[in-house]
Protein backbone atom coordinates (compact mmCIF):
# COMPACT_ATOMS: atom_id res chain seq x y z
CA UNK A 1 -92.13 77.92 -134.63
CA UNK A 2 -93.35 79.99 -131.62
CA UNK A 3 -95.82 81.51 -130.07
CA UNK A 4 -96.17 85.23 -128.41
CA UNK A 5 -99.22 85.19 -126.25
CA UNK A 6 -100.87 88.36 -124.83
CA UNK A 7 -101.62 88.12 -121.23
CA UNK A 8 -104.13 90.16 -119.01
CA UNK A 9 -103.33 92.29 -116.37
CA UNK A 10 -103.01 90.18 -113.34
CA UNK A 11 -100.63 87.76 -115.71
CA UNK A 12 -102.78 85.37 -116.62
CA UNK A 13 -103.03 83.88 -120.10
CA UNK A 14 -107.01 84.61 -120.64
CA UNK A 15 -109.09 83.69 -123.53
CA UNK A 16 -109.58 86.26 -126.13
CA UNK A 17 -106.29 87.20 -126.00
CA UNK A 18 -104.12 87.84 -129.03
CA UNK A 19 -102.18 84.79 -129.74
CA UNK A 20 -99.82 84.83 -132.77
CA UNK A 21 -97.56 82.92 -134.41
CA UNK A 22 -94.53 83.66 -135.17
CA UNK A 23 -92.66 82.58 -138.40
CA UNK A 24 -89.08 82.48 -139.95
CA UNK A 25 -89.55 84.97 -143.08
CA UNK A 26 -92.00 87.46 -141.13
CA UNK A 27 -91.27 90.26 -138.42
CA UNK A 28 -93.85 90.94 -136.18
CA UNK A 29 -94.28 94.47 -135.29
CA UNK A 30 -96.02 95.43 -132.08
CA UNK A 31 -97.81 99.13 -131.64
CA UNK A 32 -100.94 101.15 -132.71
CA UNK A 33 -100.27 101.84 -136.04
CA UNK A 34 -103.35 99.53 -137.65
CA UNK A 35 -100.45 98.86 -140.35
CA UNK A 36 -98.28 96.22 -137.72
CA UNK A 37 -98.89 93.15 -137.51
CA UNK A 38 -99.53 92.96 -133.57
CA UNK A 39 -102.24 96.16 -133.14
CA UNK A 40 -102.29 97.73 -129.89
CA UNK A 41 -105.70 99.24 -128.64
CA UNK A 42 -104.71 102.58 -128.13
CA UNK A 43 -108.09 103.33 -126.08
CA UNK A 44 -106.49 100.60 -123.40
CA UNK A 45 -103.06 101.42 -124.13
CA UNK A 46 -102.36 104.99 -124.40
CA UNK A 47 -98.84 104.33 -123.63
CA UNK A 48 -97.60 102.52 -126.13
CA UNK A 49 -96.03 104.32 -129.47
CA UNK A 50 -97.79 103.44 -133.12
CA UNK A 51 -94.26 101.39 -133.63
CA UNK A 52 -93.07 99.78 -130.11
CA UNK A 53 -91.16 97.10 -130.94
CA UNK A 54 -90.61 94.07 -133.39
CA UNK A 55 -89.89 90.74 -132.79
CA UNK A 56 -87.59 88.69 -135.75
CA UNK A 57 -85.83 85.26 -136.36
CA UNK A 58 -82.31 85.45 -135.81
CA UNK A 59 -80.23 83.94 -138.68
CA UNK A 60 -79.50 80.13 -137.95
CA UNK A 61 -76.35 79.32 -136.21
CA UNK A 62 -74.86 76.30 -137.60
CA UNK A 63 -75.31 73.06 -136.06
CA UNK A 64 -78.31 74.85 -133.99
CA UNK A 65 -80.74 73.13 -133.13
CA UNK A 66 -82.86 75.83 -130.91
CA UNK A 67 -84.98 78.42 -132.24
CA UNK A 68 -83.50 82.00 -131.96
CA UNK A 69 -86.08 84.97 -132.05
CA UNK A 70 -84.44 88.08 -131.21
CA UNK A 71 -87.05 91.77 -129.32
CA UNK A 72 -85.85 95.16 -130.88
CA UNK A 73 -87.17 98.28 -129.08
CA UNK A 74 -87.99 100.72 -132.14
CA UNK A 75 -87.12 103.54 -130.10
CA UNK A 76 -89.96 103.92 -128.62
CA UNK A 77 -91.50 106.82 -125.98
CA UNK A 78 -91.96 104.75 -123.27
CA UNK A 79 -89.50 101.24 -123.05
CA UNK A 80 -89.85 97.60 -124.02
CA UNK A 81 -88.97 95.43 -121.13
CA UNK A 82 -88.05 92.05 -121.24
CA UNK A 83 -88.79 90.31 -117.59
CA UNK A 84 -89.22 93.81 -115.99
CA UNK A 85 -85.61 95.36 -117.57
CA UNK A 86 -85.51 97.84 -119.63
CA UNK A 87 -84.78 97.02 -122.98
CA UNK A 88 -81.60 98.76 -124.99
CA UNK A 89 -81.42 97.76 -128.78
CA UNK A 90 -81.99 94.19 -128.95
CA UNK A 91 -82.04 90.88 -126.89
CA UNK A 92 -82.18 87.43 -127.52
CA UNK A 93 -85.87 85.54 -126.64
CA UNK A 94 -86.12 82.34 -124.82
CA UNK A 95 -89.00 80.40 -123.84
CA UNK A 96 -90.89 82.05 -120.41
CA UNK A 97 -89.35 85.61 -121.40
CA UNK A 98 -91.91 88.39 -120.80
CA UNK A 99 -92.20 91.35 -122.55
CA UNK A 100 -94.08 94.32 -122.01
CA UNK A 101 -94.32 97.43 -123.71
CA UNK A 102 -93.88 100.56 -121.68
CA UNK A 103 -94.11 99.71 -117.71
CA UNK A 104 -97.74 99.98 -117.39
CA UNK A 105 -98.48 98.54 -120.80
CA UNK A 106 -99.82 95.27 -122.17
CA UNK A 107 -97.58 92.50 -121.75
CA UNK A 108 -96.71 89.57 -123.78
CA UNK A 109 -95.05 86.00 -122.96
CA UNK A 110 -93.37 83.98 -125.43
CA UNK A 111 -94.37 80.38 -125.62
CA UNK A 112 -91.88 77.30 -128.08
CA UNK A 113 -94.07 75.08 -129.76
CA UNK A 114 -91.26 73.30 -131.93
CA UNK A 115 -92.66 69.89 -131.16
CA UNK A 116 -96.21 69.90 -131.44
CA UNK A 117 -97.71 72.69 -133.66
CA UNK A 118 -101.30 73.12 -132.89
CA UNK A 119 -101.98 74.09 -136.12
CA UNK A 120 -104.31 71.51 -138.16
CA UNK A 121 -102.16 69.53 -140.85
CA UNK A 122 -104.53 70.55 -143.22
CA UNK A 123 -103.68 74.37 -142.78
CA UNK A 124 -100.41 75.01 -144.35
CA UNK A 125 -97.83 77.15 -142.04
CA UNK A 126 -96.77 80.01 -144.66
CA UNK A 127 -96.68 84.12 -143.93
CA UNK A 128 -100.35 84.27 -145.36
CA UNK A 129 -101.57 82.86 -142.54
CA UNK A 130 -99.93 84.47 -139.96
CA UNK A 131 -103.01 85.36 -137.48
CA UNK A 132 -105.12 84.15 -134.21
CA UNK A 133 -104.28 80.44 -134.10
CA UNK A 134 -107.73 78.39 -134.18
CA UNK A 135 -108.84 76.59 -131.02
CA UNK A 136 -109.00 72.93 -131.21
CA UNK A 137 -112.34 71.47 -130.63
CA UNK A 138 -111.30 70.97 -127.06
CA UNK A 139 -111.15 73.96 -126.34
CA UNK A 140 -114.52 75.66 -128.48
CA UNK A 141 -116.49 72.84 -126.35
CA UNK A 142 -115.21 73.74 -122.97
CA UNK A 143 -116.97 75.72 -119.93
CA UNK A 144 -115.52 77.07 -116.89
CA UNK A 145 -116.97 78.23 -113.60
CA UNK A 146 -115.50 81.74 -114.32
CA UNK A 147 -117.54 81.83 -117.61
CA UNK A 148 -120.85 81.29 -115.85
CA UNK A 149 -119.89 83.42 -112.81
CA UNK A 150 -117.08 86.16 -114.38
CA UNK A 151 -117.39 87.92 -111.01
CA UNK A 152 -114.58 85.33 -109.63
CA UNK A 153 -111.88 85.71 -112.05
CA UNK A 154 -112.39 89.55 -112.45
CA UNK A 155 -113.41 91.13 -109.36
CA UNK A 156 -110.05 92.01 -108.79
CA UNK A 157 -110.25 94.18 -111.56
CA UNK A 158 -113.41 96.11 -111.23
CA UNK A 159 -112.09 99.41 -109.26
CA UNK A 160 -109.21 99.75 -111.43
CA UNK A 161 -110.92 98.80 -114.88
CA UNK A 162 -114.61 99.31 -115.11
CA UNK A 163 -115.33 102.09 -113.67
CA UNK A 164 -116.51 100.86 -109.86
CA UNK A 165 -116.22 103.80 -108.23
CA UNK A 166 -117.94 106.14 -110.37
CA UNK A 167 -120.70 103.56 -110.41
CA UNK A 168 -120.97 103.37 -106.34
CA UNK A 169 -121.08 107.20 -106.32
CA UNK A 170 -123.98 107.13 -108.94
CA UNK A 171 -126.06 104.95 -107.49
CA UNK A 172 -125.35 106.66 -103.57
CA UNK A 173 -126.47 109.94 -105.52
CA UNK A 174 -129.52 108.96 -106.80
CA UNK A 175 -130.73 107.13 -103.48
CA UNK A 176 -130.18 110.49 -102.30
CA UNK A 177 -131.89 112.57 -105.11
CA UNK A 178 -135.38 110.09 -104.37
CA UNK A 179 -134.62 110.92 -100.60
CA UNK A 180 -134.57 115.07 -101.30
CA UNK A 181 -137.59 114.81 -103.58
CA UNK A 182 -139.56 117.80 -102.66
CA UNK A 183 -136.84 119.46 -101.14
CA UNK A 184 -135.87 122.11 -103.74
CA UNK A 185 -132.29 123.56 -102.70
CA UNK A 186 -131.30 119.77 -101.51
CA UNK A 187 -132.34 118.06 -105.10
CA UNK A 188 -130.47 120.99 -106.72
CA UNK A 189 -127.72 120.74 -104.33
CA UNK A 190 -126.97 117.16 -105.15
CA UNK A 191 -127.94 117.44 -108.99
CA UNK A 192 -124.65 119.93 -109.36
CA UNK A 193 -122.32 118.04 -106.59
CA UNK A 194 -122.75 114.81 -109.26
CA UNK A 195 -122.80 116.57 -112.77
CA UNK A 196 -119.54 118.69 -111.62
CA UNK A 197 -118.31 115.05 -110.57
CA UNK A 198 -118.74 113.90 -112.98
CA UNK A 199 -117.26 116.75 -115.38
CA UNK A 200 -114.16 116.55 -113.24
CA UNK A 201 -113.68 112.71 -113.61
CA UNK A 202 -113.89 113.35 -117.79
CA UNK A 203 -111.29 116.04 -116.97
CA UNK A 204 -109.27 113.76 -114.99
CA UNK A 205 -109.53 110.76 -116.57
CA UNK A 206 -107.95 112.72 -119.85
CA UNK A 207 -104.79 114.16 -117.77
CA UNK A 208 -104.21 110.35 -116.44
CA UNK A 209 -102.26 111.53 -113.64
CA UNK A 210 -102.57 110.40 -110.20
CA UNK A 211 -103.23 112.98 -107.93
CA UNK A 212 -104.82 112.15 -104.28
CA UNK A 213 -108.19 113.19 -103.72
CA UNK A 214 -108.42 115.22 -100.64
CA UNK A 215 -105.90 117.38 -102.67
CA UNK A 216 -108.15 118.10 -105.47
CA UNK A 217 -111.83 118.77 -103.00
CA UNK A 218 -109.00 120.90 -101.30
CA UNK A 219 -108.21 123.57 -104.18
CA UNK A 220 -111.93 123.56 -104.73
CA UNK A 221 -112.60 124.34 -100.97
CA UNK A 222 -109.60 126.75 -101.18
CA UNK A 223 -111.84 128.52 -104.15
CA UNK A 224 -115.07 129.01 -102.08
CA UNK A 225 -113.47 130.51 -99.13
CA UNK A 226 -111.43 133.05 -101.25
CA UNK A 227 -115.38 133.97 -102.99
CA UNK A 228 -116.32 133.93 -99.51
CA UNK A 229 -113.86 136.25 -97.87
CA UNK A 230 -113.14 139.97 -98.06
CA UNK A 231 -110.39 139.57 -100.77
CA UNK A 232 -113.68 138.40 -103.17
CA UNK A 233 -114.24 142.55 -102.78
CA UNK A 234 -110.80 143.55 -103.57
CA UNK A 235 -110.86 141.86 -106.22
CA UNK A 236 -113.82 143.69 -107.23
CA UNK A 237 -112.12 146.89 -106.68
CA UNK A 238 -109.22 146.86 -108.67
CA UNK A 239 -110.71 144.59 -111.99
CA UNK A 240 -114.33 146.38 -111.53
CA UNK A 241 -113.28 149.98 -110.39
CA UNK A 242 -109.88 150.74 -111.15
CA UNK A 243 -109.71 149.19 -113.93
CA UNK A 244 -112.52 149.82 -117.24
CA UNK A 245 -114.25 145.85 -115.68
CA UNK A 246 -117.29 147.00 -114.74
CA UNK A 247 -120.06 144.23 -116.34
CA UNK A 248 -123.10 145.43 -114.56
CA UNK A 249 -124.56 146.72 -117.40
CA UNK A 250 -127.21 145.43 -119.73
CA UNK A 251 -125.48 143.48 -122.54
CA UNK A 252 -127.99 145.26 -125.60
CA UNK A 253 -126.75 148.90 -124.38
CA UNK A 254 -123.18 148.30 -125.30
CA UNK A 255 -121.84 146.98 -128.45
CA UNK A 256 -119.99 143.64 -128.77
CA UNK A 257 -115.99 145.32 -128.63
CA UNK A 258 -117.02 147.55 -125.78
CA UNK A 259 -118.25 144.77 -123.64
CA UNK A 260 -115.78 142.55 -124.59
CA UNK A 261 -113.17 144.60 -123.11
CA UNK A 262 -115.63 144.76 -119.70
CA UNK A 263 -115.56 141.14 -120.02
CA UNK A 264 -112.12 141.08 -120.11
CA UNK A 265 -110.84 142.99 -117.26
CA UNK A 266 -114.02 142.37 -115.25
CA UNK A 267 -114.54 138.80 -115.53
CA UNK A 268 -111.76 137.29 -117.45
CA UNK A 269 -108.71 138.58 -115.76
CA UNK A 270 -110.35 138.79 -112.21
CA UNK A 271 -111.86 135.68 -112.16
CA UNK A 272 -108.85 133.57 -113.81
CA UNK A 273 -106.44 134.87 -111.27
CA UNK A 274 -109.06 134.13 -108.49
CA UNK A 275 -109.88 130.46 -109.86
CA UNK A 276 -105.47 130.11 -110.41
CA UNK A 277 -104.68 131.13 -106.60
CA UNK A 278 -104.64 127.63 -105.09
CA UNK A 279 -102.69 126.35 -108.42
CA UNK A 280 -100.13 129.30 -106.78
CA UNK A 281 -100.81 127.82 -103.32
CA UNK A 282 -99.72 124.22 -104.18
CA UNK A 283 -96.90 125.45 -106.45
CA UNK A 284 -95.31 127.38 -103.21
CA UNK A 285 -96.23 125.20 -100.61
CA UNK A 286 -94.64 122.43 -102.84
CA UNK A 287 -91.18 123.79 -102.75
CA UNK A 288 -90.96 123.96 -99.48
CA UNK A 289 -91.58 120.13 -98.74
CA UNK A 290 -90.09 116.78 -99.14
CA UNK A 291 -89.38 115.48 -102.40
CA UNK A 292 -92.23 112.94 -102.02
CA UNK A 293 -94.77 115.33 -100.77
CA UNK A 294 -93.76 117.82 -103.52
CA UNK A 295 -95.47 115.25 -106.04
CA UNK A 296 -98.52 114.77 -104.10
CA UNK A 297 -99.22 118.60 -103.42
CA UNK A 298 -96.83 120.93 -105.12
CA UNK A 299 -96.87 121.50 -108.31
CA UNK A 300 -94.09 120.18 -110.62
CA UNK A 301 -95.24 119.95 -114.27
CA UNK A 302 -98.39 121.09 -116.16
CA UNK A 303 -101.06 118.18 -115.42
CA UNK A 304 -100.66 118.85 -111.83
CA UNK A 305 -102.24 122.72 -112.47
CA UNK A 306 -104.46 121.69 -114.84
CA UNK A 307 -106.01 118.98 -112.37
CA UNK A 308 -105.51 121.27 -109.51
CA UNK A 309 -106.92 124.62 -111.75
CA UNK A 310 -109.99 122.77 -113.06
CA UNK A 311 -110.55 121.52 -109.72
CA UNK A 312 -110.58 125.03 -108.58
CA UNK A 313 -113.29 126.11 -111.62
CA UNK A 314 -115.20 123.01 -110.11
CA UNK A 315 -115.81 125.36 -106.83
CA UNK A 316 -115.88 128.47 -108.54
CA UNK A 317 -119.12 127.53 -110.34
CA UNK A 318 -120.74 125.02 -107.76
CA UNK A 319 -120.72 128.22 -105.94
CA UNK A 320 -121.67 130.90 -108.47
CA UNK A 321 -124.30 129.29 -109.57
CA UNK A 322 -125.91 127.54 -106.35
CA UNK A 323 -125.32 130.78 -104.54
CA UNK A 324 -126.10 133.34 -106.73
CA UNK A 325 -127.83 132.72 -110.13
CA UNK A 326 -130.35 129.70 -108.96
CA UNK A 327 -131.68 131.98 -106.38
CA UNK A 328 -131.58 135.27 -108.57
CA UNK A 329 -134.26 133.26 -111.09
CA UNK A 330 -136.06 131.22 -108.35
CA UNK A 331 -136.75 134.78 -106.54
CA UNK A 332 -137.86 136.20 -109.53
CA UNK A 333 -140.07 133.92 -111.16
CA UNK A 334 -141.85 132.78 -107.54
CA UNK A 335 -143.04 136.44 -108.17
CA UNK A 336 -144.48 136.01 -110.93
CA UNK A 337 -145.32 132.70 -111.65
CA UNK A 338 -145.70 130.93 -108.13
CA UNK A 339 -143.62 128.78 -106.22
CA UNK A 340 -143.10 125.36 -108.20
CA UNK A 341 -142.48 126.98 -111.75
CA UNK A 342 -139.79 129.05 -110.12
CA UNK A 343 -138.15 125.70 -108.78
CA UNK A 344 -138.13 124.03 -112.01
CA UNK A 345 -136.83 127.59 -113.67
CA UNK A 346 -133.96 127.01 -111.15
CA UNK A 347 -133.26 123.57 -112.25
CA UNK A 348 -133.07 124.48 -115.88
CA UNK A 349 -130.71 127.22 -115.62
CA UNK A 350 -128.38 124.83 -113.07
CA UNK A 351 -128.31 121.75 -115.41
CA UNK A 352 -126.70 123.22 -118.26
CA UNK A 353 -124.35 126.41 -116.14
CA UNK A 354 -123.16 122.98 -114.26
CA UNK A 355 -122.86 120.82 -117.51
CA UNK A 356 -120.94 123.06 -119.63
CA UNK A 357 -118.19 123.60 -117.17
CA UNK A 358 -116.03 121.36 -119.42
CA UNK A 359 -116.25 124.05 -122.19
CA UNK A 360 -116.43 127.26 -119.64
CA UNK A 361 -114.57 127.86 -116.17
CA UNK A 362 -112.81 124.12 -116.49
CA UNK A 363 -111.72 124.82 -119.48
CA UNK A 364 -110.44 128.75 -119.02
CA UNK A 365 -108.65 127.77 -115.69
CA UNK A 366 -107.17 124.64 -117.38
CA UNK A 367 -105.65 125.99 -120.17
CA UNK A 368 -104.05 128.47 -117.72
CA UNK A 369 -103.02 125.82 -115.10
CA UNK A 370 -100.94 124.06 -118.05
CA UNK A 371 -98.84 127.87 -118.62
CA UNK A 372 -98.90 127.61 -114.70
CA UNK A 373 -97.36 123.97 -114.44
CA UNK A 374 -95.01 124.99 -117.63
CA UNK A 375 -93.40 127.71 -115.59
CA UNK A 376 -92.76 125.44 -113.14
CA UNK A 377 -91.20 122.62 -115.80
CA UNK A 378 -89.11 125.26 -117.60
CA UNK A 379 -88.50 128.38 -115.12
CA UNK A 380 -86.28 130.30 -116.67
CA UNK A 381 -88.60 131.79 -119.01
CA UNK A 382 -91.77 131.78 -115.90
CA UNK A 383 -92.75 135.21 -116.29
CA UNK A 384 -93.27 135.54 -119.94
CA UNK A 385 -94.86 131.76 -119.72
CA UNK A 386 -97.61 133.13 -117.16
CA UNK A 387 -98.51 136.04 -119.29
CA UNK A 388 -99.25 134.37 -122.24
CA UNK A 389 -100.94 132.20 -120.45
CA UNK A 390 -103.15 134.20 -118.44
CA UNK A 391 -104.02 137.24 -120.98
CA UNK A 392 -105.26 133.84 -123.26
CA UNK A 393 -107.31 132.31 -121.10
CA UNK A 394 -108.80 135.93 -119.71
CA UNK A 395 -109.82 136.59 -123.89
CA UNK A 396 -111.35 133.61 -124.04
CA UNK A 397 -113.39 133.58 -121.16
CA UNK A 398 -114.09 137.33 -122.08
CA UNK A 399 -115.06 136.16 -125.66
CA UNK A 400 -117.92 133.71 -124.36
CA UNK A 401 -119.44 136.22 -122.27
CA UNK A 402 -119.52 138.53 -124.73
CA UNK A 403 -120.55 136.23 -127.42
CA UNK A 404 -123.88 136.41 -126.99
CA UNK A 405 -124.61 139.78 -128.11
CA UNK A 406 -123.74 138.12 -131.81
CA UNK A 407 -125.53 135.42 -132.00
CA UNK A 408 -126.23 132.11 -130.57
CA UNK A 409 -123.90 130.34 -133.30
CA UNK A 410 -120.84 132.05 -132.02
CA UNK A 411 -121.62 130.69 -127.92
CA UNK A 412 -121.64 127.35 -129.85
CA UNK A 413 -118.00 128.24 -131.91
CA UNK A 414 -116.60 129.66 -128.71
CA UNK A 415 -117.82 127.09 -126.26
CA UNK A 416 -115.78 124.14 -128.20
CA UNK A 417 -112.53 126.25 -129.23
CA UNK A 418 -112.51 126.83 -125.28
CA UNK A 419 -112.75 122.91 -125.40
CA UNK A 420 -110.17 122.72 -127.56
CA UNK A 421 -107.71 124.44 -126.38
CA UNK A 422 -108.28 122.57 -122.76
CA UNK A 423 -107.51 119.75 -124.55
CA UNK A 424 -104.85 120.90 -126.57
CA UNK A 425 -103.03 121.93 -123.17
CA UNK A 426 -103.75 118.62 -122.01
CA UNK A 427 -102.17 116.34 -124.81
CA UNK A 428 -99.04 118.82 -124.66
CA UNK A 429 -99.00 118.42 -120.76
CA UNK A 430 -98.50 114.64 -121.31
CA UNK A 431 -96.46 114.50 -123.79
CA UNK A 432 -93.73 116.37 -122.14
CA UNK A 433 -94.78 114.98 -118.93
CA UNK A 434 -91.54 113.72 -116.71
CA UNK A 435 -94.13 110.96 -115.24
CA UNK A 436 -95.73 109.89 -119.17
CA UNK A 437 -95.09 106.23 -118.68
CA UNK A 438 -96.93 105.80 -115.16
CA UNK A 439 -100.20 108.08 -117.33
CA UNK A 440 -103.24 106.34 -117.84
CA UNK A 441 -105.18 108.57 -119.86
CA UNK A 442 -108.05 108.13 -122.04
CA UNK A 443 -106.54 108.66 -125.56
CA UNK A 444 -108.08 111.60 -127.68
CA UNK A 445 -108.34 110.52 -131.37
């Protein structure tokens, strides 16, 4: 008999790690199908296919004496590797071999246990009762120093695995938030800096590609100086002039088709194109650099616009709404009602503009970043790509502004088919990604 033991990350055989044994008349089928007999969790392991690979006795060789288990790849997206090569078809197993399933994947090590089976005599070894093999009392008795203080065996794995950084940043932002406390603008400052953070990180934590940081705050930064320049007013000109965009008008004096076609050349089209200009930027700038540069700036495949679009949208509202609709209502109601009710007017209308960024700009600018990044995967067909991809999002952003005229109902139906289709564009994006085994992404059931 043998043993294929699951080891943790740093390549250490942990406790509460799948053990299994293996036996002559069963193969053992490793992936995230709950049907195998070695199941993957797919929220940990997005990389690994519902059937990875399967692990069988070889047929006896005569006059054999060693066991002979033999790994089959079952052709799966990402690679099985045995001891860091990539597997093709099948390979023999020996004691010590490693096996892991995609590079990035959970990892395996297979351990003989011919001589002394640590299975109880009084627990036959038959298929049935092929599962976790029971710990001897031994081991149910025994206490370690790392199971008093688990801060020694897995510090090493905070920042990558539980979330360290996001924590630090919390806890900075709230020391901050009881430092601003009765300073209006700075409170509401920080209370949008962390929820569109925060947004982002959901965002980004989905597309599970690495991209650096100063890359992202920099097509965000790239946003509020366009809204901050004179092409904001050109803009203006041609979507809100020229062309039948002009939204300043009270929603209840138009019907619902009219305004949506305001919405769409006023808002949608203008405002998608502004929010996709760095995307443009990065895709440009990215041809004309190195090879390894290109993959840190450029643009090469859709989950690099769609981190570098909804980055953008993160800018586009932080700005829209700290610079122009907070003070609009905190102007207004300090008229009417006083000072303090006018503040906490301001906070309600920032919370949830900020909040529902996932379902609004992030989402519009997404879903046109992936058409954006697919132009740049398959070019030949780049300018039809981009249209379809840009009159889409514009309708759909056009569709929520306009939505409200209807009914409250249809701002809720919109609001999560914009959702959708962000996410939509984001499982395609990584499934034809040229990078999908290096993706860490949180897997969307």
């Amino acid at each position: 008999m043998a043993f294929l033991r699951q080891l943790s990350k740093n390549g250490i055989a942990e406790e509460g790690l799948l053990e299994r044994l293996l036996l002559d008349t069963k193969e053992i089928v490793l992936g995230r199908d709950s049907k195998n007999q070695v199941v993957i969790d797919s929220k940990l392991y997005g990389m690994v296919s519902r059937r990875h690979a399967a692990i069988r006795r070889e047929r006896r060789i005569r006059n054999s004496k060693s066991a002979s288990w033999v790994i089959e790849d079952l052709n799966s997206a990402n690679g099985t590797y045995l001891n860091g090569q990539k597997l093709q078809g099948w390979e023999r197993l020996k004691e010590g071999d490693r096996i892991a399933l995609g590079q990035n994947g959970p990892e395996f090590v297979i351990e003989e246990l011919n001589d002394k089976p640590n299975y109880p005599p009084s627990l036959p070894i038959n298929p049935s009762n092929l599962g976790t093999r029971p710990l001897a009392n031994s081991e149910k008795d025994s206490l370690t120093l790392t199971q008093l203080f688990p801060i020694i065996s897995t510090g090493r794995q905070l920042a990558g695995k539980a979330y360290l950084y996001p924590a630090i940043f919390t806890i900075v932002c709230v020391v901050l938030m009881f430092l601003t406390i009765g300073d209006a603008q700075a409170f509401n400052f920080l209370t949008a800096v962390y929820i569109s953070v925060a947004a982002y990180y959901f965002i980004y934590r989905l597309c599970g590609k690495h991209k650096p940081w100063w890359v992202l705050l920099g097509s965000g930064f790239f946003t509020v100086i366009i809204l901050s320049s004179p092409i904001l007013n050109l803009f203006i000109l041609i979507f809100r002039h020229l062309l039948p965009g002009n939204v300043l008008v009270e929603q209840d004096e138009v019907g619902f088709l009219t305004l949506l076609v305001r919405m769409f050349f006023g808002a949608g089209l203008m405002e998608e194109l502004l929010k996709a200009l760095p995307v443009f930027a990065a895709l440009f700038l990215g041809r004309l650099l190195p090879y390894r540069w290109q993959q840190k700036i450029g643009v090469v495949e859709p989950l690099d616009a769609i981190l570098l679009a909804t980055a953008s949208a993160v800018g586009f509202t932080l700005l829209e709404t700290l610079g122009q609709y907070v003070p609009i209502v905190v102007h207004n109601a300090s008229i009417q009602a006083g000072e303090n009710v006018a503040q906490l007017q301001g906070l309600q209308l920032l919370i949830p503009r900020v909040l529902g960024m996932v379902c609004g700009h992030m989402a519009y600018s997404g879903y046109f970043g992936y058409f954006i990044g697919l132009s740049a995967l398959r070019g030949r067909n780049s300018c039809f790509i981009l249209g379809i991809g840009y009159f889409t999002s514009a309708f759909i952003h056009a569709l929520w502004n306009a939505a409200g005229v209807l009914s409250v109902v249809m701002l809720v139906i919109v609001g999560a088919l914009s959702y959708a289709f962000l996410a939509a564009a984001i499982l395609k994006a990584r499934a034809i990604s040229p990078t999908r085994e290096k993706n860490f992404a949180t897997r969307l059931k």
